[in-house]
Protein backbone atom coordinates (compact mmCIF):
# COMPACT_ATOMS: atom_id res chain seq x y z
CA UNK A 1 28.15 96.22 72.32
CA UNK A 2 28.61 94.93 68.85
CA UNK A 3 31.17 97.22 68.34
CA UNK A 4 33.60 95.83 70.82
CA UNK A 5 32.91 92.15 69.82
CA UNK A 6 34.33 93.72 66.69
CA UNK A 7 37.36 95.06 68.52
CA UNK A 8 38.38 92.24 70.11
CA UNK A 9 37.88 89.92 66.80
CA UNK A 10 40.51 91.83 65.39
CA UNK A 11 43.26 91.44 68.34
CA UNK A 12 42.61 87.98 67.91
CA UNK A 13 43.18 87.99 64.10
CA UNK A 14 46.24 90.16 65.02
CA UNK A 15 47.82 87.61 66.96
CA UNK A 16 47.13 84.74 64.80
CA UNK A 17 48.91 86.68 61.82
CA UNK A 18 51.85 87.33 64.40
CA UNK A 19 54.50 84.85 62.98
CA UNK A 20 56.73 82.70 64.77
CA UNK A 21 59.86 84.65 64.43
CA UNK A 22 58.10 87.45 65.92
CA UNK A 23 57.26 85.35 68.83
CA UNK A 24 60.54 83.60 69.28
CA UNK A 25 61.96 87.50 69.38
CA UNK A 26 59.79 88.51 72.27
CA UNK A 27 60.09 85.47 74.23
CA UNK A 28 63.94 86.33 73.88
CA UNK A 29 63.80 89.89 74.62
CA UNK A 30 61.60 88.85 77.72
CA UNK A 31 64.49 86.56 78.65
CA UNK A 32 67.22 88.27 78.40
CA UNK A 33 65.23 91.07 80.35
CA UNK A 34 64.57 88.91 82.99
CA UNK A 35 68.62 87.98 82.82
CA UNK A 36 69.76 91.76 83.06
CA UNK A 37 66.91 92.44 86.11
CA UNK A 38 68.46 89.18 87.51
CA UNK A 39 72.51 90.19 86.93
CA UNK A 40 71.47 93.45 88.39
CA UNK A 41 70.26 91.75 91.25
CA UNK A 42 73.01 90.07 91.65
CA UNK A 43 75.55 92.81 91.02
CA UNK A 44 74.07 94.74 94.02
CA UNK A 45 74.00 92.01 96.36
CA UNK A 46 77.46 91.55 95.61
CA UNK A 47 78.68 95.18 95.92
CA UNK A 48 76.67 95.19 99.45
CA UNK A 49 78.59 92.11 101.03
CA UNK A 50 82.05 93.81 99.47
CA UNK A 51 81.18 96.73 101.61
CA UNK A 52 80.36 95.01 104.26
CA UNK A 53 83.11 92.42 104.02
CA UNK A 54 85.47 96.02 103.49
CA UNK A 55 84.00 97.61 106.46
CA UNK A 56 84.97 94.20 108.26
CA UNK A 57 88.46 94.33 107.20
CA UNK A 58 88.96 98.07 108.00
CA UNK A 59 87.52 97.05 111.78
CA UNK A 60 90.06 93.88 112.12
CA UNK A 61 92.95 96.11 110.44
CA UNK A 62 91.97 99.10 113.66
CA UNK A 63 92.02 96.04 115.95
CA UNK A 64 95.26 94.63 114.99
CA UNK A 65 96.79 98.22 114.53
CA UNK A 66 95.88 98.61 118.59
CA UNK A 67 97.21 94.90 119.11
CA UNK A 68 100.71 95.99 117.43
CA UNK A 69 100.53 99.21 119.31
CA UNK A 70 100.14 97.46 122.94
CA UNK A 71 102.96 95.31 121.74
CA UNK A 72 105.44 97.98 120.93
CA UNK A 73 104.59 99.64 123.81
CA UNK A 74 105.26 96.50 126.38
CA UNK A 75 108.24 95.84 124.29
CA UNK A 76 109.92 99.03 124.24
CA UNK A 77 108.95 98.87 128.37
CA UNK A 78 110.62 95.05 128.37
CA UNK A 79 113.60 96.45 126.35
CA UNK A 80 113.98 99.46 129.61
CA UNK A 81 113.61 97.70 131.63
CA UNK A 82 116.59 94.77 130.45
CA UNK A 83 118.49 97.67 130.05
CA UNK A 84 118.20 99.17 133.48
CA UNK A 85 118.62 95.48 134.87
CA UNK A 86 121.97 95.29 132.50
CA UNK A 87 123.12 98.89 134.30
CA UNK A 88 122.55 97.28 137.67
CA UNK A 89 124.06 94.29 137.07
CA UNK A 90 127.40 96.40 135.41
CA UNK A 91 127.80 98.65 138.70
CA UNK A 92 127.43 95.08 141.06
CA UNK A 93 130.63 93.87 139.02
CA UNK A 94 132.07 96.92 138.87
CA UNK A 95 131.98 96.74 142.95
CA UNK A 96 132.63 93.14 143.33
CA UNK A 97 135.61 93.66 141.00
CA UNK A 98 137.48 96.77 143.36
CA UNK A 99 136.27 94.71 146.15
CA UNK A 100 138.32 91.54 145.15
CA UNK A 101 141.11 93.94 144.07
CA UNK A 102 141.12 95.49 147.01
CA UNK A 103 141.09 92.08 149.26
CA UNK A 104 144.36 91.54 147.24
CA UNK A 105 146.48 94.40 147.77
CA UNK A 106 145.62 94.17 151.84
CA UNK A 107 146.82 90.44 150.91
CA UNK A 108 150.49 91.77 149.60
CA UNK A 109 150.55 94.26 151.97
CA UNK A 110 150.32 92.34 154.84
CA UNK A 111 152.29 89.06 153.33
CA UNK A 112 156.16 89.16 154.34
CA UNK A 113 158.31 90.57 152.26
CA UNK A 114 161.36 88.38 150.94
């Protein structure tokens, strides 16, 4: 039992001869550990909201690529179907046109001729 009295006398001499620079440099190296643990933290927290704010992005981009593909599709539908309507509306003058001309020459041929 004496023996370890003994032991633990001389840790406590050790640390008394431990000199302040000594201690200042381990409270800093604790510190700056802490700092780096901390920053590493941090680092990864950060990295897992980028992927989650990329995985976010890459959903809205699919959504709005399906958006713009409804849209061309109803516009290239809209754009047929002006065109057919243009078509119909071409052949109506067409016949309203021989129509009229025809009204005219039945006009001059049965008007008296001078």
């Amino acid at each position: 039992m004496a023996v370890k009295k003994k032991a633990s006398s001389k840790k406590k001499a050790s640390k008394k001869k431990r000199s302040s620079a000594t201690a200042h440099k381990s409270v800093a190296t604790r510190k700056r550990n802490e700092l780096n643990k901390q920053l590493r933290e941090d680092l990864k927290a950060t990295k897992e909201t980028l992927k989650v704010a990329n995985a976010a992005a890459k959903a809205e981009i699919a959504v709005l690529k399906d958006q713009l593909k409804a849209v061309m599709k109803r516009e290239k539908a809209l754009l047929k179907i002006s065109e057919q309507k243009t078509k119909m509306m071409w052949k109506a003058a067409e016949q309203w046109e021989k129509k009229q001309v025809s009204k005219i020459n039945k006009m001059f041929k049965k008007a008296p001729k001078a």
